[in-house]
Structures are given as C-alpha cells and as structure tokens.
Protein backbone atom coordinates (compact mmCIF):
# COMPACT_ATOMS: atom_id res chain seq x y z
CA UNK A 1 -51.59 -26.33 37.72
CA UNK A 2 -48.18 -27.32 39.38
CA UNK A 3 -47.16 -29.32 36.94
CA UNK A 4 -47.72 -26.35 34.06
CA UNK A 5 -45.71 -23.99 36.94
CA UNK A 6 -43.11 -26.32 37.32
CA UNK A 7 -43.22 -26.71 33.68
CA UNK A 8 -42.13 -23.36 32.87
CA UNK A 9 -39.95 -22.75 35.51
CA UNK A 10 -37.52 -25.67 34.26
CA UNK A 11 -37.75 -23.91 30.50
CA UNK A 12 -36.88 -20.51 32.11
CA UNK A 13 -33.80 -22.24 33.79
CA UNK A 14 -32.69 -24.25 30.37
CA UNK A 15 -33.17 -20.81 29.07
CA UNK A 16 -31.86 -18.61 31.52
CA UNK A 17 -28.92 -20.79 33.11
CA UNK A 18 -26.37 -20.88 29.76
CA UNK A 19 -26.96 -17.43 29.01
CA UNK A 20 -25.76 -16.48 32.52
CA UNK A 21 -23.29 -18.58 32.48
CA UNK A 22 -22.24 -17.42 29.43
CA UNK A 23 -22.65 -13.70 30.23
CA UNK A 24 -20.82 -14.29 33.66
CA UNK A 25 -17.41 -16.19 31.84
CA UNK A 26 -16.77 -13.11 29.09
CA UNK A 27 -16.94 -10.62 32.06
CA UNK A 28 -14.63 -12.57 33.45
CA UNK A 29 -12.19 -12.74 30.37
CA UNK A 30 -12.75 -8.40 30.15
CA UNK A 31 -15.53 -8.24 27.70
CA UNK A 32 -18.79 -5.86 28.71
CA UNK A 33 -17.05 -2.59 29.23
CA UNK A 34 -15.57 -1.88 26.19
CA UNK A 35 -13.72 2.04 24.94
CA UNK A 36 -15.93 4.23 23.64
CA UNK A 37 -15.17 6.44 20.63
CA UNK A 38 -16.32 9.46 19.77
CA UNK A 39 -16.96 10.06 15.62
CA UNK A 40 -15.05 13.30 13.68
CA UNK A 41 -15.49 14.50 9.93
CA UNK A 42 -11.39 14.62 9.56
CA UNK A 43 -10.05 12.01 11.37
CA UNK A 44 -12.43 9.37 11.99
CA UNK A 45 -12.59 9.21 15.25
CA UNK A 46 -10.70 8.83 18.38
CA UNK A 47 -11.63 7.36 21.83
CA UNK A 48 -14.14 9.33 24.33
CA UNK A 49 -12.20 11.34 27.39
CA UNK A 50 -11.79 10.45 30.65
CA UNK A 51 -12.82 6.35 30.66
CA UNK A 52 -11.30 3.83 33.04
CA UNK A 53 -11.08 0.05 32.04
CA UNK A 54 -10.63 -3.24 32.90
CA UNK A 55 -10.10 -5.53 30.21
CA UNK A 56 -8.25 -8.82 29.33
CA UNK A 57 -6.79 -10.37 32.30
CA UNK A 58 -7.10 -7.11 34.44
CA UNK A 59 -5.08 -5.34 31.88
CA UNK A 60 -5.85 -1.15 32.86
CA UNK A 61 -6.64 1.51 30.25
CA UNK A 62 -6.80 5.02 30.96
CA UNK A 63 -8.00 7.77 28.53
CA UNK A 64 -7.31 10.99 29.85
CA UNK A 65 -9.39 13.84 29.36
CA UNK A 66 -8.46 14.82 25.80
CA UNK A 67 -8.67 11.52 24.31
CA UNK A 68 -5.06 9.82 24.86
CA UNK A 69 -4.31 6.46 26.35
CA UNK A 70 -2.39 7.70 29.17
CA UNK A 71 -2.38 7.66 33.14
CA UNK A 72 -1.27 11.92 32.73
CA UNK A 73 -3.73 14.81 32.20
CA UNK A 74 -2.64 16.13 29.09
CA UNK A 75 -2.86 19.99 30.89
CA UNK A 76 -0.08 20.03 32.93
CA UNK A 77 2.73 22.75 33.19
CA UNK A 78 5.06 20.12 31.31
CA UNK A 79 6.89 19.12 28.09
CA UNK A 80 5.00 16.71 26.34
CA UNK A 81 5.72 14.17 24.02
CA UNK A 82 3.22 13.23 21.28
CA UNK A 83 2.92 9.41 20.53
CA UNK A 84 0.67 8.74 16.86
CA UNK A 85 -0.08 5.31 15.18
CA UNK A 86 -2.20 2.55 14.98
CA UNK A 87 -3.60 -0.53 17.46
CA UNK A 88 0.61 -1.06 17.94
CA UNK A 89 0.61 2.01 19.64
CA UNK A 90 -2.61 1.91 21.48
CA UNK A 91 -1.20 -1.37 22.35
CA UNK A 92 -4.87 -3.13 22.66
CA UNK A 93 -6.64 -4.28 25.50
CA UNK A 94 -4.51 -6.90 26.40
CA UNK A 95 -1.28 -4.40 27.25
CA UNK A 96 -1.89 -2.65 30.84
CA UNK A 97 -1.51 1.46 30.58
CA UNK A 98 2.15 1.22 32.40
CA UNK A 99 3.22 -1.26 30.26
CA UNK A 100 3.17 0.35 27.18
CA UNK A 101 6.10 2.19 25.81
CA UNK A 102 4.54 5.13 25.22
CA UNK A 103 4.43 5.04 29.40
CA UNK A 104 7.81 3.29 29.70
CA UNK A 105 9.30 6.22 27.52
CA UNK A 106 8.50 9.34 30.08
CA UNK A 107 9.17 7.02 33.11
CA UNK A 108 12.76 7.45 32.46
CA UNK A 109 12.83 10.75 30.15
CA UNK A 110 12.49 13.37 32.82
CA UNK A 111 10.37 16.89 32.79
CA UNK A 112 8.40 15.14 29.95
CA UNK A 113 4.65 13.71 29.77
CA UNK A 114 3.51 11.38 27.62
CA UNK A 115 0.34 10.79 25.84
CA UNK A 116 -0.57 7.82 23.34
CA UNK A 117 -2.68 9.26 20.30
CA UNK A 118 -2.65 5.72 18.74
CA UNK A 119 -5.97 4.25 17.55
CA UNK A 120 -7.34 0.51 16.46
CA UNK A 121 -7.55 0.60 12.39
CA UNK A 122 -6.21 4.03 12.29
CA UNK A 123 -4.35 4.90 8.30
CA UNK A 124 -1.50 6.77 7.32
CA UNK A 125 -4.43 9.28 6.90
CA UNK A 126 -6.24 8.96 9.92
CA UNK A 127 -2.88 9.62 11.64
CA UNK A 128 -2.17 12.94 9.91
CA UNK A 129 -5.09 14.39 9.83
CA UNK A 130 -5.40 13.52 14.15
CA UNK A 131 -2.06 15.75 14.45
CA UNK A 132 -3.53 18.40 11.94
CA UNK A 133 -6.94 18.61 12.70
CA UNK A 134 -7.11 17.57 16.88
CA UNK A 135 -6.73 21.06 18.69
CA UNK A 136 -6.82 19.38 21.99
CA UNK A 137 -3.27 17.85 21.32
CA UNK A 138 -1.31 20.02 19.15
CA UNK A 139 0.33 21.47 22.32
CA UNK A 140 2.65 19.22 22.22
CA UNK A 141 6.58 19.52 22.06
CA UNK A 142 7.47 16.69 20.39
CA UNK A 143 5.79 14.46 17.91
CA UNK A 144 6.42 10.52 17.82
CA UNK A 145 4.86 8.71 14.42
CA UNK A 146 5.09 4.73 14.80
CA UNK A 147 4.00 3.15 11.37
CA UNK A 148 3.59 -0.31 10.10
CA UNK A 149 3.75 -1.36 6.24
CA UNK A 150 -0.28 -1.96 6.37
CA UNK A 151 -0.71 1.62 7.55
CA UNK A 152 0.09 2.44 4.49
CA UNK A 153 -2.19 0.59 1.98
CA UNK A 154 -4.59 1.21 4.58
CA UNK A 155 -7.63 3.25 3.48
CA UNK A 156 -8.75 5.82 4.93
CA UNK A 157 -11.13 4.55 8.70
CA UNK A 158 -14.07 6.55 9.34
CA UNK A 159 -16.34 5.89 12.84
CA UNK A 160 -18.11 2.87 10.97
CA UNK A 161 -14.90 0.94 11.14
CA UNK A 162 -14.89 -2.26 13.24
CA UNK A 163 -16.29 -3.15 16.01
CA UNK A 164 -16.13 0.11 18.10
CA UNK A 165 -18.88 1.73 20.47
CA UNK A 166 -19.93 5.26 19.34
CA UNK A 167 -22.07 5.88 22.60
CA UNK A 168 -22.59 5.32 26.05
CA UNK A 169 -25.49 3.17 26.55
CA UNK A 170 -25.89 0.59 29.01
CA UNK A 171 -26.97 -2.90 27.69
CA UNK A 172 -29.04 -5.69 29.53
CA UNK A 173 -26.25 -8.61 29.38
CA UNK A 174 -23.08 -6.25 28.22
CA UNK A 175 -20.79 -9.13 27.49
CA UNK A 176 -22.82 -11.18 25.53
CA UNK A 177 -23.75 -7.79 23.46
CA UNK A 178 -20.20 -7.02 22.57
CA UNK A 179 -19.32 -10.11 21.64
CA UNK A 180 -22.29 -10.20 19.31
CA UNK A 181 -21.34 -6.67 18.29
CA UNK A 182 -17.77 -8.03 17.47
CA UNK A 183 -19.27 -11.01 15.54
CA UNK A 184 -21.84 -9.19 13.60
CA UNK A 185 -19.18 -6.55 12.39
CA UNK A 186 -16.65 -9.03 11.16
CA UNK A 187 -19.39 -11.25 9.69
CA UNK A 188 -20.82 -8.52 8.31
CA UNK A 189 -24.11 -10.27 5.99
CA UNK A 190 -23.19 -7.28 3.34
CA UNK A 191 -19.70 -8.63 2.73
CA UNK A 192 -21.48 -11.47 1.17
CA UNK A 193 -24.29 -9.90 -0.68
CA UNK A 194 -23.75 -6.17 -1.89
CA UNK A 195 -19.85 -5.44 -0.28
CA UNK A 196 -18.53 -8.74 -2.08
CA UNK A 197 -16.60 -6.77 -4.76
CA UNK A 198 -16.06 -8.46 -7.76
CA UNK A 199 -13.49 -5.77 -8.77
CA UNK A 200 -9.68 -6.29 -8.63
CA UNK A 201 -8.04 -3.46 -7.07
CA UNK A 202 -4.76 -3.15 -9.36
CA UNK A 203 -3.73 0.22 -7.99
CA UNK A 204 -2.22 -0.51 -4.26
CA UNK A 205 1.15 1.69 -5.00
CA UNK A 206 -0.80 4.42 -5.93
CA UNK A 207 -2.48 4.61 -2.21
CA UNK A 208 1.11 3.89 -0.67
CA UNK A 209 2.40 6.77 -2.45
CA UNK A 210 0.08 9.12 -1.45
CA UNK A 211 0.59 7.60 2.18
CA UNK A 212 4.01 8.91 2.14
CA UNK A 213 3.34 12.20 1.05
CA UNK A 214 0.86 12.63 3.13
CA UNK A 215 2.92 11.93 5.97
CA UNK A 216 5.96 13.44 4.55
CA UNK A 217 3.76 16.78 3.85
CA UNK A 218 3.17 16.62 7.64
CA UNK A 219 6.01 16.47 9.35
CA UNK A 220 7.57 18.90 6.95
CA UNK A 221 4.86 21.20 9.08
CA UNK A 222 5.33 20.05 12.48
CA UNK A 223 9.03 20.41 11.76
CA UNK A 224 8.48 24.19 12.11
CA UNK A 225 7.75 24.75 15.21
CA UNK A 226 8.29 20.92 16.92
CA UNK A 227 10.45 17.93 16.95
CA UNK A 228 9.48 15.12 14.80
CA UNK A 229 10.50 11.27 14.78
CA UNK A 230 9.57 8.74 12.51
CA UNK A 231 9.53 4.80 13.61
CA UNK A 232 8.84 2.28 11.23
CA UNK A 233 7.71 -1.06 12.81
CA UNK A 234 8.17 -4.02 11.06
CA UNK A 235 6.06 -7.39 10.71
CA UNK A 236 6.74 -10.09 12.59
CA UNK A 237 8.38 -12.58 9.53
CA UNK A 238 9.30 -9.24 8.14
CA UNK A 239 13.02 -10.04 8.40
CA UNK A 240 13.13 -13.27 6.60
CA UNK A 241 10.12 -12.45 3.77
CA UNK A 242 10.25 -11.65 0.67
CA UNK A 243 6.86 -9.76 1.18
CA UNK A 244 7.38 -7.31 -1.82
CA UNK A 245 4.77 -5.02 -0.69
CA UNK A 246 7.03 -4.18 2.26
CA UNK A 247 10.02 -3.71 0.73
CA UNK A 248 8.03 -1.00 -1.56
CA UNK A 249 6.73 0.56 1.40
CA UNK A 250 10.47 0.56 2.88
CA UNK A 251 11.96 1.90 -0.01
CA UNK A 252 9.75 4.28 -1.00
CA UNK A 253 9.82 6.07 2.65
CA UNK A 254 13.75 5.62 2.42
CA UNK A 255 13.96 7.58 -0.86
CA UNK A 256 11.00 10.05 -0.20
CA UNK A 257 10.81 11.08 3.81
CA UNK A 258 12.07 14.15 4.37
CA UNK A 259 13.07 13.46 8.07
CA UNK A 260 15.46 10.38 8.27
CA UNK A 261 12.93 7.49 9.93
CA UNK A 262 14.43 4.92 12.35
CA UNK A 263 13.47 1.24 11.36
CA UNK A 264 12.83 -0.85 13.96
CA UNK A 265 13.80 -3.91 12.37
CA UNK A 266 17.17 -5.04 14.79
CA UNK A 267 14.96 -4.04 18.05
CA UNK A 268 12.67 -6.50 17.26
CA UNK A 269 14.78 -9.27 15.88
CA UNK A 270 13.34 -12.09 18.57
CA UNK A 271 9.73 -13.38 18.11
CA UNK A 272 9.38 -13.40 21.73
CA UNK A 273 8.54 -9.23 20.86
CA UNK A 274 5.45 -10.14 18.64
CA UNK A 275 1.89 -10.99 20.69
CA UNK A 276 0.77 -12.09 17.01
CA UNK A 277 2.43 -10.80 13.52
CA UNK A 278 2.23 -7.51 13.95
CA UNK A 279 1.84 -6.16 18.13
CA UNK A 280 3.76 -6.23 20.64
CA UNK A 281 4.00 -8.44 23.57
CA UNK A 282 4.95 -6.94 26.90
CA UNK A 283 8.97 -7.47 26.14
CA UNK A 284 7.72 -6.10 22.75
CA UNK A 285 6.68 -2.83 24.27
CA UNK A 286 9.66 -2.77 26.63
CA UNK A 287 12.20 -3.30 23.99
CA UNK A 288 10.74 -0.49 21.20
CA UNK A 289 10.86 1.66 24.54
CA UNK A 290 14.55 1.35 25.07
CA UNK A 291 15.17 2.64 21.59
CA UNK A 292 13.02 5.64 21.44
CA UNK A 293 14.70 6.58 24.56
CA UNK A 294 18.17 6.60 22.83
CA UNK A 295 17.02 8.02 20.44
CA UNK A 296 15.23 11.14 22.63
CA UNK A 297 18.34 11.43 24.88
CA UNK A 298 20.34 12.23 22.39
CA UNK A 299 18.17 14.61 20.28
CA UNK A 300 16.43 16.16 23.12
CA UNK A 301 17.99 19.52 25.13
C-alpha cells in the first residue's frame, strides 16, 4: 500500500513540479495579469477603466477611468491633450506609464493633461472612429494622431483581434493561461484549414486611400472646434528602403491631408530609438516627446 502511495505521490510531483515552475518564471517575466478590453460595435474596442499593472520587468500601466493609458483622471478642471494611434502609442507593456511620451509631453507643457487613446492592432479606422464615436474623450482640447505606414493597409480590428482579454475572470495558473492564450491566437488551427486564403489580394492602394480620407475627413471635423496634429512615424529601415508601399503611403498623405502632418523621420534617425522595427525604445519615446513639444509650444496659446 506504501509503495502504490509513494507511487503516486512521485507522479504528482513529475507532474506538478514543471508546471509550477513554469507558472512561477512567466509571473516573474510580467505575464498573468494581463489589460483587459472591453468590445464596441464602432471602434473595436478599447481597454477596460481603471486597471493597474505590472508587466515586463516591473514596467507600470495605468488606465484611468475612461479608458486611457495615463497616470491622470481624465475629469479634471484642465486642458487636455488627446493622444490617438496604435501599439506605438500605447507604447506596450514593456514601456512604464511615465516613460511614455504621451506622459513626457504634459510633464513639461503646463495647465495641460494628457491621456494616451492608443491601442495594440488599432487601423486608420479604428482610430477615427475612437475620436468620433468615444463620448467619454471627446472633451478634449487638442487632438494628437501618431500613424505608422501599416496603419494604413491595416484592416479594420474588431474585439476578436489578437490575443486580448475581453473579461475579468480569474484563471487557476494565470501565466501559463496567457501564454497559451497568446500561442493559440497566433497559431490559430483555422489559419491552416478554412482562414488559409488562397486569394491574392491585388487591391492594397485602394484600402490606403480610403485610410487617408478617412482620416483626412476627420480632422477636417475636429478642426472646428479643436486643434489637430498629425505625426507620421516611420519604420525603423524606413530611411534607407526602398519599401514602395511607404513611399505611397507618404505621398499620398503629402498630396491629400488637409492639415500639414509632421514626419518624424529626422527625430528618429538613430536605431538606438527602435525597441524592434517599428516601437519605440525608452530614448525612442523620449526623443518623439521633444518634438511634439516644439511643436505644441509654438502652436499652443
């Protein structure tokens, strides 16, 4: 009888003992506690208020309580100053709340809050139709896009996008789940059976186009009763490619934007800006912060 208890108990540990081990080391690199999102008909969706993180390598993130990355409640007797675009904006989960430049930006513009309205995957459309159809933000005073070229050939990213959490449960062994959560939605089995699209998409300028207009459509609106500034971000071997799909993109919001757009391509002329080709590193952040600031002080009363 012992030997059938001892038995067992030594499966249960060669069981048990790499699953805790391996649940204990990704809580220790940030995983288990991810964002949560909350899903919307027009804009796909945006991250659930008031959340407090800790995620890669301690790295803080604060979303205040109407769904913007930002250590400020959004309700205060203030100007405010509207930041919109992608996972460069949000700035991910390895960039701590202060260190973005959507933070760095109202630590030296004074009488102004801040508050980060970018979002992981978000499109050209997902972005416009946040500042049209989010009542909780359109208070604001002035509105900040920051785009990149893939925003714009991006299609449009409803709640099923990626990897993110749509509720609040609590899971057994959190880690382990959202790294198998992360796994199974970029493996995705259907992207090999019925998603594995045997059609070639020939029609990629068409979606870029309407990008544009969408946004240009947009700040033609905001323009009426706000200010509005347009950042274009560029790719980290944008500089030296011949990438013709960017120079499209470039040209076509050169020739078509009604508000003059600032390209950001001589801020970030160093690689030592880029965390991989296309977000920032903390001098990344820093540097793109020092521009929209000269930029604000001199358009700003």
């Amino acid at each position: 009888m012992k030997k059938i208890i001892y038995y067992f108990l030594a499966i249960t540990l060669i069981i048990l003992t790499p699953i805790i081990s391996t649940e204990i080391y990704l809580k220790y690199i940030g995983l288990g506690d991810p964002i949560r999102y909350d899903s919307n008909y027009a804009y796909g969706y945006s991250p659930k208020i008031n959340q407090f993180k800790k995620r890669f390598k301690g790295s803080k993130i604060t979303i205040n309580e109407v769904g913007l990355r930002t250590t400020e409640q959004w309700e205060q007797n203030k100007k405010k100053i509207l930041f919109i675009g992608d996972s460069i904006t949000y700035g991910g989960s390895y960039i701590d709340d202060k260190e973005l430049f959507s933070h760095l930006v109202c630590a030296e513009i004074n009488n102004y809050i801040c508050g980060n309205a970018g979002v992981n995957a978000y499109s050209v459309a997902n972005m416009v139709y946040r500042s049209k159809y989010d009542l909780r933000i359109n208070n604001a005073d002035v509105i900040i896009f920051l785009v990149a070229p893939g925003d714009f050939y991006r299609e449009y990213a409803d709640a099923q996008t990626a990897h993110f959490y749509l509720n609040n449960k609590n899971f057994m062994l959190p880690a382990i789940t959202e790294a198998i959560n992360f796994l199974a939605t970029k493996y995705n089995i259907s992207g090999y059976i019925s998603k594995n699209s045997d059609t070639e998409k020939k029609n990629i300028h068409d979606l870029i186009n309407i990008s544009v207009e969408l946004l240009n459509q947009e700040i033609i609106r905001l323009e009426k009763n706000k200010k509005v500034f347009l950042f274009y971000t560029i790719e980290k071997n944008d500089p030296n490619s011949e990438n013709d799909l960017n120079k499209y993109i470039y040209k076509n919001m050169k020739n078509n934007l009604t508000k003059r757009f600032i390209n950001l391509n001589l801020t970030l002329d160093n690689s030592i800006y880029f965390y991989d080709s296309v977000h920032y590193t903390k001098e990344g952040h820093k540097a793109v912060s020092k521009k929209i600031i000269s930029i604000l002080e001199t358009n700003l009363n």
